[in-house]
PDB file of N, CA and C in Angstrom:
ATOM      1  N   UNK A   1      -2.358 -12.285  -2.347  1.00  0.00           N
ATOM      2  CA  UNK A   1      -2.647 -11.532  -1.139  1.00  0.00           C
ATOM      3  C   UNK A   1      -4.153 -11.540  -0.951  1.00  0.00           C
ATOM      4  N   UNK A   2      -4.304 -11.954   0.035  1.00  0.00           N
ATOM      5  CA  UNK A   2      -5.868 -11.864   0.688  1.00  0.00           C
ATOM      6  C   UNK A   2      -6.401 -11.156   1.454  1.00  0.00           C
ATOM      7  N   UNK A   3      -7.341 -10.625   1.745  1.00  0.00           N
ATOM      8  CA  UNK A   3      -8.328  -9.912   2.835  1.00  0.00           C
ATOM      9  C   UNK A   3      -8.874 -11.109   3.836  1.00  0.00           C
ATOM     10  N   UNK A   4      -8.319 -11.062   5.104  1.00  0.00           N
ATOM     11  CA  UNK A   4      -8.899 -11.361   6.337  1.00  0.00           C
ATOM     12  C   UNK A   4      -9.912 -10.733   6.616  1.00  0.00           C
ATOM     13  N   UNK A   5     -10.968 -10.885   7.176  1.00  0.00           N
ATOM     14  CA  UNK A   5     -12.117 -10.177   7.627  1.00  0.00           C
ATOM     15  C   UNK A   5     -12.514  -8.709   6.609  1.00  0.00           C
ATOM     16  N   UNK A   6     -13.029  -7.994   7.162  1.00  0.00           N
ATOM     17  CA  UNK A   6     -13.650  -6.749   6.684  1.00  0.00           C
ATOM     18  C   UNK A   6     -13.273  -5.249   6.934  1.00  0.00           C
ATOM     19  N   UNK A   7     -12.356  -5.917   8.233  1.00  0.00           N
ATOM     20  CA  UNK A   7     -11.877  -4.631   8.670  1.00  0.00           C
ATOM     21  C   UNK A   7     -11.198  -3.983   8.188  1.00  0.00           C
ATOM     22  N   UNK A   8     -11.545  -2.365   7.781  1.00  0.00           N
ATOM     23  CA  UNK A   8     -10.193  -1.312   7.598  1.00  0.00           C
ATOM     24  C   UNK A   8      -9.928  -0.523   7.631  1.00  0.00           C
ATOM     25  N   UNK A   9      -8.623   0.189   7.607  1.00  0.00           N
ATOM     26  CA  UNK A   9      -7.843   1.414   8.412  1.00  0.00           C
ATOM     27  C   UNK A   9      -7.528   1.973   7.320  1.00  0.00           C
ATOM     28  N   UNK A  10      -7.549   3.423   7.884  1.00  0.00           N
ATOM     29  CA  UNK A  10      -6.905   4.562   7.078  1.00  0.00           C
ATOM     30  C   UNK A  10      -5.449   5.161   7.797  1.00  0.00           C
ATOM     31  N   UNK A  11      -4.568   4.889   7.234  1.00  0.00           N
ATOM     32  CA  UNK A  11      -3.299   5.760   7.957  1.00  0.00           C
ATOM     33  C   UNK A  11      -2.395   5.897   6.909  1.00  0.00           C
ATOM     34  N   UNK A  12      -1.085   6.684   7.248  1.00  0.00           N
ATOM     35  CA  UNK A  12      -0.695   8.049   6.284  1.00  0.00           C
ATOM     36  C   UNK A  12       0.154   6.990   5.845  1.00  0.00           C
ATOM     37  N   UNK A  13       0.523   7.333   4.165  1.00  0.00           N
ATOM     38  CA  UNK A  13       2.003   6.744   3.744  1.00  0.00           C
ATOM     39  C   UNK A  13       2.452   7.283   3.264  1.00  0.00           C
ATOM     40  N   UNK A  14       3.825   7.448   3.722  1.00  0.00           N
ATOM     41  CA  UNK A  14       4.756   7.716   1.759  1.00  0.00           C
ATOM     42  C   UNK A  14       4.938   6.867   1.764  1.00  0.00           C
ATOM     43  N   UNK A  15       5.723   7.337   0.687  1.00  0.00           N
ATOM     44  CA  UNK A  15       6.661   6.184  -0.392  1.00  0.00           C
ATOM     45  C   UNK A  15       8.124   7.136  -0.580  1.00  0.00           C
ATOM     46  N   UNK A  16       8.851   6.316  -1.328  1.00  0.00           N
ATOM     47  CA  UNK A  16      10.473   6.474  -1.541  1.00  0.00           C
ATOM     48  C   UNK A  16       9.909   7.519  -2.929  1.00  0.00           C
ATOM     49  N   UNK A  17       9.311   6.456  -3.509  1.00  0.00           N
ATOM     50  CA  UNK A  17       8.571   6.936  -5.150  1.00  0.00           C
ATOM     51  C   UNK A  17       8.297   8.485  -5.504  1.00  0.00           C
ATOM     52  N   UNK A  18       7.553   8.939  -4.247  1.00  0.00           N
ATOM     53  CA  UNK A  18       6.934  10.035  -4.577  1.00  0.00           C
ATOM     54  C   UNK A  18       7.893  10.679  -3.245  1.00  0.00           C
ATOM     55  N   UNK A  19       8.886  11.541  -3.128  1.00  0.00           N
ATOM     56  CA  UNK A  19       9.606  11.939  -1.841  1.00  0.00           C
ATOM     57  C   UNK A  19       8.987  13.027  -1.635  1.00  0.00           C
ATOM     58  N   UNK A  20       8.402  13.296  -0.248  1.00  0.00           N
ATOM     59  CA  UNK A  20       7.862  14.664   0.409  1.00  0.00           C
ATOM     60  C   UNK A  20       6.326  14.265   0.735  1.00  0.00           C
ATOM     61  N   UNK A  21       5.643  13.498  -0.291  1.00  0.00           N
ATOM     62  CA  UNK A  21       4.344  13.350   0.186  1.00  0.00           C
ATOM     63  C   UNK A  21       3.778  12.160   0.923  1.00  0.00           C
ATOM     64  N   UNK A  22       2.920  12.602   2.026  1.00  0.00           N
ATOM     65  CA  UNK A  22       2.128  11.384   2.892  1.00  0.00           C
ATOM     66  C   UNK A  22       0.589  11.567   2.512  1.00  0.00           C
ATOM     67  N   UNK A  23       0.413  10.264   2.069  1.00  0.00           N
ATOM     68  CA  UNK A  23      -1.228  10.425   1.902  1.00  0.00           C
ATOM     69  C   UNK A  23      -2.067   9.428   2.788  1.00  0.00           C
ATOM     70  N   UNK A  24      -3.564   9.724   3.154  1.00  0.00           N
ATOM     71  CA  UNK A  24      -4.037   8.628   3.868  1.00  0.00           C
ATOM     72  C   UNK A  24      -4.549   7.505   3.155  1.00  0.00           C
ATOM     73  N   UNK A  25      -4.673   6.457   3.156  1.00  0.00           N
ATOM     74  CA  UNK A  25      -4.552   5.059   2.277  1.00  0.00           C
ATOM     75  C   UNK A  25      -5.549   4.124   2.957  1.00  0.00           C
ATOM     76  N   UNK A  26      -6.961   3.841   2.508  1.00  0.00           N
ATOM     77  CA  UNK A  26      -7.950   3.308   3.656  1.00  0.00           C
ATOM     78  C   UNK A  26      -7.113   1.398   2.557  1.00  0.00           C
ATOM     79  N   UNK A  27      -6.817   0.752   3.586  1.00  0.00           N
ATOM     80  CA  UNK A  27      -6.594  -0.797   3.401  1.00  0.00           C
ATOM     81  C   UNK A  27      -7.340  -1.761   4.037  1.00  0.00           C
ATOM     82  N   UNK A  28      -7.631  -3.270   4.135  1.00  0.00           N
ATOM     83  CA  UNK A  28      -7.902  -3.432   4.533  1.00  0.00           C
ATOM     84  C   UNK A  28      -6.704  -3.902   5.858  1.00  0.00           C
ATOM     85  N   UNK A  29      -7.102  -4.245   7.297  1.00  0.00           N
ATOM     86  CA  UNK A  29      -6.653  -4.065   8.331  1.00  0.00           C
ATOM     87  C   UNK A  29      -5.725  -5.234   8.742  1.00  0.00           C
ATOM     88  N   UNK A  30      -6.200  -6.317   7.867  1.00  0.00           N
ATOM     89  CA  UNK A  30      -5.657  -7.995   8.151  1.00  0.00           C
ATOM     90  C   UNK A  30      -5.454  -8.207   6.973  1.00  0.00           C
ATOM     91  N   UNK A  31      -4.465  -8.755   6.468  1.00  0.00           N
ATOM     92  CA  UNK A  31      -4.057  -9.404   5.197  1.00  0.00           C
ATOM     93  C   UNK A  31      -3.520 -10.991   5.062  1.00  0.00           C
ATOM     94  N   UNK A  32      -3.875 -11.659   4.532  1.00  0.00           N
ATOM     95  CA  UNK A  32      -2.676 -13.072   4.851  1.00  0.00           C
ATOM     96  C   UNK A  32      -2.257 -13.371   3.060  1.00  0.00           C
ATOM     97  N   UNK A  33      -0.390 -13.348   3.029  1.00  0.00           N
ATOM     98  CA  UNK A  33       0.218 -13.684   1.623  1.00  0.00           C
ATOM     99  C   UNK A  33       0.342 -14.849   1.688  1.00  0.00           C
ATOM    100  N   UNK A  34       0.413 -15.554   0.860  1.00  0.00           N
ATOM    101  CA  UNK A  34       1.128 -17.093   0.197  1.00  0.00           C
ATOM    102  C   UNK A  34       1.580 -17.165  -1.031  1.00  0.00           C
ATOM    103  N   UNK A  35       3.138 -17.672  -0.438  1.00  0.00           N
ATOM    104  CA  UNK A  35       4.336 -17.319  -1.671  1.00  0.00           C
ATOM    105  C   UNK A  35       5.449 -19.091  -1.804  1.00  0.00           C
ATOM    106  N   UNK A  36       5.770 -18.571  -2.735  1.00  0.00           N
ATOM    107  CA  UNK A  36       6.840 -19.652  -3.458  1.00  0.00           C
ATOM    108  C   UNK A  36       7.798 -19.827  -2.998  1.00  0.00           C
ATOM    109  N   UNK A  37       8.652 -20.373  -2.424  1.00  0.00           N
ATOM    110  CA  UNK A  37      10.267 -20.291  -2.261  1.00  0.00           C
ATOM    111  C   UNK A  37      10.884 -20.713  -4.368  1.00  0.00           C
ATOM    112  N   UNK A  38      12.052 -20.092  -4.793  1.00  0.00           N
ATOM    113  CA  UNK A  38      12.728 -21.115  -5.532  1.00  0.00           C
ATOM    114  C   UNK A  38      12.709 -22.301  -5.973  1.00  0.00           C
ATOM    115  N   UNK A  39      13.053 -22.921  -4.537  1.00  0.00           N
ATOM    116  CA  UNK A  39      13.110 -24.517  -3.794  1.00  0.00           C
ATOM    117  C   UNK A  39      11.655 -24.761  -4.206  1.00  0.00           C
ATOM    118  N   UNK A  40      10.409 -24.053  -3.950  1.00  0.00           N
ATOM    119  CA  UNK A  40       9.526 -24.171  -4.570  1.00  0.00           C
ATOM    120  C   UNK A  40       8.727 -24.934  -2.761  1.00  0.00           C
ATOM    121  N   UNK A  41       9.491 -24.518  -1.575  1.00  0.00           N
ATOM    122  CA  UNK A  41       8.715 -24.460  -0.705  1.00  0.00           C
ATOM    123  C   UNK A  41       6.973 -23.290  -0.416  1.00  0.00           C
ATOM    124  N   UNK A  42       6.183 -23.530   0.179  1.00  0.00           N
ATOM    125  CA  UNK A  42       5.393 -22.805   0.373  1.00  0.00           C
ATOM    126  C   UNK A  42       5.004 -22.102   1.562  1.00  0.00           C
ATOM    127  N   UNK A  43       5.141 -20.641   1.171  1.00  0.00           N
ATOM    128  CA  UNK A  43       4.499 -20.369   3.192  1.00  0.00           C
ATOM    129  C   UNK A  43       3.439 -19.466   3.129  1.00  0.00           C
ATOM    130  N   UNK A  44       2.872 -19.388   4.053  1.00  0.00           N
ATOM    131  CA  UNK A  44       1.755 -18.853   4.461  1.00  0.00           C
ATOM    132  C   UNK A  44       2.022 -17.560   5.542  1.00  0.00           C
ATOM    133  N   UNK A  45       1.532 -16.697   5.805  1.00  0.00           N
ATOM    134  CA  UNK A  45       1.831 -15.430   6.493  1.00  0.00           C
ATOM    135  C   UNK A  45       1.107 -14.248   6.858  1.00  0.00           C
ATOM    136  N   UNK A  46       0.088 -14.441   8.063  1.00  0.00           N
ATOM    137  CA  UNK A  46      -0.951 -13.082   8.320  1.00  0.00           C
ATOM    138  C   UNK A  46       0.129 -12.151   8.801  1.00  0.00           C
ATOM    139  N   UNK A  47      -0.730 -10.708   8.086  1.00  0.00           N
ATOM    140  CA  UNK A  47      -0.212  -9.467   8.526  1.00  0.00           C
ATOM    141  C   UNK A  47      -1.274  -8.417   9.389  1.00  0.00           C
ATOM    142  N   UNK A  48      -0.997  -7.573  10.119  1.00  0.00           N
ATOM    143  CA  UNK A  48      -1.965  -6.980  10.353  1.00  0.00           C
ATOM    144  C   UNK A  48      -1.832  -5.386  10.646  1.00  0.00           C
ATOM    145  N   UNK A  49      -2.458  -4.526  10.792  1.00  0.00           N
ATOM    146  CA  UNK A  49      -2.279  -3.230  11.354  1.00  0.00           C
ATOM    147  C   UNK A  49      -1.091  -2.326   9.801  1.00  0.00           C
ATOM    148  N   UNK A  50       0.503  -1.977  10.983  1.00  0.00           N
ATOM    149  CA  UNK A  50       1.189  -1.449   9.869  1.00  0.00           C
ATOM    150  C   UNK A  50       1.784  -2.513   9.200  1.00  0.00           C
ATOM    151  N   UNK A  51       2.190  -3.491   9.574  1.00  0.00           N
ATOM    152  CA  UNK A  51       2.628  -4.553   8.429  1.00  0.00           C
ATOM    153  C   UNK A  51       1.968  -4.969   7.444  1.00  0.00           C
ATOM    154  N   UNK A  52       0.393  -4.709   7.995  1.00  0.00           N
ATOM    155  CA  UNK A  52      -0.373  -5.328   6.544  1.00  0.00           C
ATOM    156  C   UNK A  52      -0.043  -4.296   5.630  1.00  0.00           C
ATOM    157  N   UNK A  53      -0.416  -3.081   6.004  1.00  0.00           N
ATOM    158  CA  UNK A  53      -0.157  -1.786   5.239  1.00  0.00           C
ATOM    159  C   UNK A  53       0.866  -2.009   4.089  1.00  0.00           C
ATOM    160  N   UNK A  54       2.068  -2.509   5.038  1.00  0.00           N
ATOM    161  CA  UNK A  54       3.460  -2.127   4.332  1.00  0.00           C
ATOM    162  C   UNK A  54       3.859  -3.222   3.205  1.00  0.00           C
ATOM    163  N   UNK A  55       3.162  -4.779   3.457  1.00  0.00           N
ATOM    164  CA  UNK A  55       2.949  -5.631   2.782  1.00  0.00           C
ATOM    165  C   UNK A  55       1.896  -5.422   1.482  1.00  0.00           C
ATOM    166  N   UNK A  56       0.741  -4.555   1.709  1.00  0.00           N
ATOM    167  CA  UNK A  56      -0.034  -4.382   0.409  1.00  0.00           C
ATOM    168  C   UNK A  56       0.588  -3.519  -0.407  1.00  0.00           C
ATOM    169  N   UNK A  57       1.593  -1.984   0.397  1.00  0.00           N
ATOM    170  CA  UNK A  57       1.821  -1.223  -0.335  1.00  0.00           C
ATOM    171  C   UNK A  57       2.985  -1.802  -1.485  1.00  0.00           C
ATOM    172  N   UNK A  58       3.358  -2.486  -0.506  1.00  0.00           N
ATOM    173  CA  UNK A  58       4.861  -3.287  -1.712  1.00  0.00           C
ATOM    174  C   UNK A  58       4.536  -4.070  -2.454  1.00  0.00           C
ATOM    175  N   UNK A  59       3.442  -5.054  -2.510  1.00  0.00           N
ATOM    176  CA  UNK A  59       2.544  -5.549  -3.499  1.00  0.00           C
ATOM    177  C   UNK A  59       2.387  -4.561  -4.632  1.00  0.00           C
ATOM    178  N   UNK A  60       1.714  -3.560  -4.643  1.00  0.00           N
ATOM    179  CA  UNK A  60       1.317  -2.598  -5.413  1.00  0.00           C
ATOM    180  C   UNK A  60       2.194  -2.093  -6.508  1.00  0.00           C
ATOM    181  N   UNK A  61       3.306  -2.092  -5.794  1.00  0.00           N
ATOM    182  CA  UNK A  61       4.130  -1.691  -6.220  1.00  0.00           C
ATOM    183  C   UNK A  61       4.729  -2.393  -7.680  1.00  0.00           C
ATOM    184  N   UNK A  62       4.622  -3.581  -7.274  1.00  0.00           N
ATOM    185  CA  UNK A  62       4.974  -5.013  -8.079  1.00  0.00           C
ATOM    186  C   UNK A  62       3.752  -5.030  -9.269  1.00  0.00           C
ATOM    187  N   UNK A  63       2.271  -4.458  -8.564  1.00  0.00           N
ATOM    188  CA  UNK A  63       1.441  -4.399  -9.537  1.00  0.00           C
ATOM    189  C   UNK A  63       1.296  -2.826 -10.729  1.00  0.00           C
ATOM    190  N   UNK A  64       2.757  -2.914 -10.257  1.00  0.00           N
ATOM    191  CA  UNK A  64       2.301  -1.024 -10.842  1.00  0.00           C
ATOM    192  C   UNK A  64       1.588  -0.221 -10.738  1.00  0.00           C
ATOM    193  N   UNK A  65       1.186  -0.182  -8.894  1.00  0.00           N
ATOM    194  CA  UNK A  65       0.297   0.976  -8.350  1.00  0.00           C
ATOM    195  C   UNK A  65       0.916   1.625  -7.590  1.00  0.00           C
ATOM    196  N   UNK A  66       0.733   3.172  -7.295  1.00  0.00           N
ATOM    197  CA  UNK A  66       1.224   3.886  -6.651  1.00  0.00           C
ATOM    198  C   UNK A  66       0.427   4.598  -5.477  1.00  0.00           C
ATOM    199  N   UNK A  67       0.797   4.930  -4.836  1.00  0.00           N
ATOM    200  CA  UNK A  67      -0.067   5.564  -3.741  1.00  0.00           C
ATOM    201  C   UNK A  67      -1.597   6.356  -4.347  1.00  0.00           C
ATOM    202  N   UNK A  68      -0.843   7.236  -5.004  1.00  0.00           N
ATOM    203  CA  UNK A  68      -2.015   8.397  -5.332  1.00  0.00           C
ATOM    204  C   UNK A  68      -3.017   7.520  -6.670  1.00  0.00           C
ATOM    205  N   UNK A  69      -3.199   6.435  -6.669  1.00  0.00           N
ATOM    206  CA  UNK A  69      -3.879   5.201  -7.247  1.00  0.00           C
ATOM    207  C   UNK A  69      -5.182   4.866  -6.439  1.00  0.00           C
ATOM    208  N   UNK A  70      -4.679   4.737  -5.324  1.00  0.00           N
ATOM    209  CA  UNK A  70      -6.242   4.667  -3.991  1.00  0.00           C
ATOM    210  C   UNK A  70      -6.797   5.909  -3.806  1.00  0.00           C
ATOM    211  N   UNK A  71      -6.316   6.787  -4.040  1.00  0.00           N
ATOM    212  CA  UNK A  71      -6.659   8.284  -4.014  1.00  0.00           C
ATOM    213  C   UNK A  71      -8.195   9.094  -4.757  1.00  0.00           C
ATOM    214  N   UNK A  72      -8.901   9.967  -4.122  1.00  0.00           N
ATOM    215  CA  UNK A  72     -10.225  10.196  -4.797  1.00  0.00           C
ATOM    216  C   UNK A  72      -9.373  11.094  -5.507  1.00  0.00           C
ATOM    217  N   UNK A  73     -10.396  11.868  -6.695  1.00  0.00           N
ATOM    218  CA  UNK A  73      -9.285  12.423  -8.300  1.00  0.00           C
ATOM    219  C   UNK A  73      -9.026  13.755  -6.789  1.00  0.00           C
ATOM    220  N   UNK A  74      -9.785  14.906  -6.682  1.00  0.00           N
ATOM    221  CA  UNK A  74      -9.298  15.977  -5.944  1.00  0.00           C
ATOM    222  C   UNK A  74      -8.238  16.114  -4.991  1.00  0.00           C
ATOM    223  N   UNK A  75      -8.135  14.577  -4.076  1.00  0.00           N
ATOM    224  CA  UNK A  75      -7.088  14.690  -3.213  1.00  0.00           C
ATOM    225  C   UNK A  75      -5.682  14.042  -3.762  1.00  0.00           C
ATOM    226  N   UNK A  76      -5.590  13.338  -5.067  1.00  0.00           N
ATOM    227  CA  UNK A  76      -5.173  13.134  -6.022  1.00  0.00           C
ATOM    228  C   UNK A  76      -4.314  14.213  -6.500  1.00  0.00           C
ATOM    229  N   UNK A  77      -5.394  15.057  -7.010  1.00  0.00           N
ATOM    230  CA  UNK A  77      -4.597  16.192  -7.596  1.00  0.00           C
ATOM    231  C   UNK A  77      -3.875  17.147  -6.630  1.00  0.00           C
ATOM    232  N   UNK A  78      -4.442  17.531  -5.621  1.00  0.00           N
ATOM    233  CA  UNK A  78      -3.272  18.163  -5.140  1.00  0.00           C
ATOM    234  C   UNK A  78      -2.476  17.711  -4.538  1.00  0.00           C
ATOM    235  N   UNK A  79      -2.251  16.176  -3.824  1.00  0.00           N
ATOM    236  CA  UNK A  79      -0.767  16.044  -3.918  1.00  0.00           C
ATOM    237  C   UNK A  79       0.071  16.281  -4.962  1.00  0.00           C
ATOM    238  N   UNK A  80      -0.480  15.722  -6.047  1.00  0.00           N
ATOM    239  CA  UNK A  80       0.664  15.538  -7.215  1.00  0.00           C
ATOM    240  C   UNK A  80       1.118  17.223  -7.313  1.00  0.00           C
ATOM    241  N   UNK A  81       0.434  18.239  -6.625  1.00  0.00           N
ATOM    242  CA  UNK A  81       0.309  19.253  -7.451  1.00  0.00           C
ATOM    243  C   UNK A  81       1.867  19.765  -6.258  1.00  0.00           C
ATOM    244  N   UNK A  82       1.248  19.287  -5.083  1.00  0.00           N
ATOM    245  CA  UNK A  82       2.528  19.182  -4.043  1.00  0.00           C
ATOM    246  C   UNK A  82       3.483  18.843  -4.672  1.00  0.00           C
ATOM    247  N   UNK A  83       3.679  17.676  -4.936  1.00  0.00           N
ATOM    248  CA  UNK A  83       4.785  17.172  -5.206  1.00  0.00           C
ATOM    249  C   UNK A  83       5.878  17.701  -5.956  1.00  0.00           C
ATOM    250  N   UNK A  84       4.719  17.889  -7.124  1.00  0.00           N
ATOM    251  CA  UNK A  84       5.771  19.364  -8.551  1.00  0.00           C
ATOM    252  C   UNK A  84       6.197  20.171  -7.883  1.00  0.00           C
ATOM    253  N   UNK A  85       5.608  20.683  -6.693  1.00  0.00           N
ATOM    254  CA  UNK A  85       5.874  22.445  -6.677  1.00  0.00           C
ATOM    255  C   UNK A  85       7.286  22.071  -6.017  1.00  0.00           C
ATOM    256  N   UNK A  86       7.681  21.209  -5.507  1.00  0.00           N
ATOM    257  CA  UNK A  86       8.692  20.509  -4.482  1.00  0.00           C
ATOM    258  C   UNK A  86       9.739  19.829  -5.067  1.00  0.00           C
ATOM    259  N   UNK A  87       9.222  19.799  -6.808  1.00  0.00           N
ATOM    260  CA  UNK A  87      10.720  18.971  -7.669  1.00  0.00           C
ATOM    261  C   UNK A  87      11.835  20.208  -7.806  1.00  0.00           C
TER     262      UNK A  87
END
């Protein structure tokens, strides 16, 4: 996964992962993947806006990152702190 240009956005996510909380997530704005088929074809694929979003966040995922990962420690902590009070 790559960064297109420089540009980037902050907008809210959850996740399935963490249920109840939305956090804001600064990404960058343009992304372009290149992936494998099986067959061992190759494709290429810009994303931009919420798809890039939704494409890095599911990356992350794969990399074993979670939302509250981009997170500064304070706004960090009180989601998570959300989250408990809500299990």
């Amino acid at each position: 996964l790559q960064e297109i240009g420089e540009e980037r956005a902050v907008l809210e996510e959850g996740c399935l992962s963490i249920p109840g909380v939305l956090a804001e997530v600064n990404r960058p704005s343009q992304v372009q993947m290149v992936w494998s088929s099986l067959e061992g074809g190759r494709y290429v694929q810009s994303f931009d806006g919420f798809g890039a979003a939704c494409v890095q966040h599911e990356i992350d995922h794969l990399d074993g990152i979670v939302t509250f990962d981009h997170l500064e420690a304070d706004t960090r902590a009180a989601l998570i702190a959300q989250y408990e009070a809500a299990q």
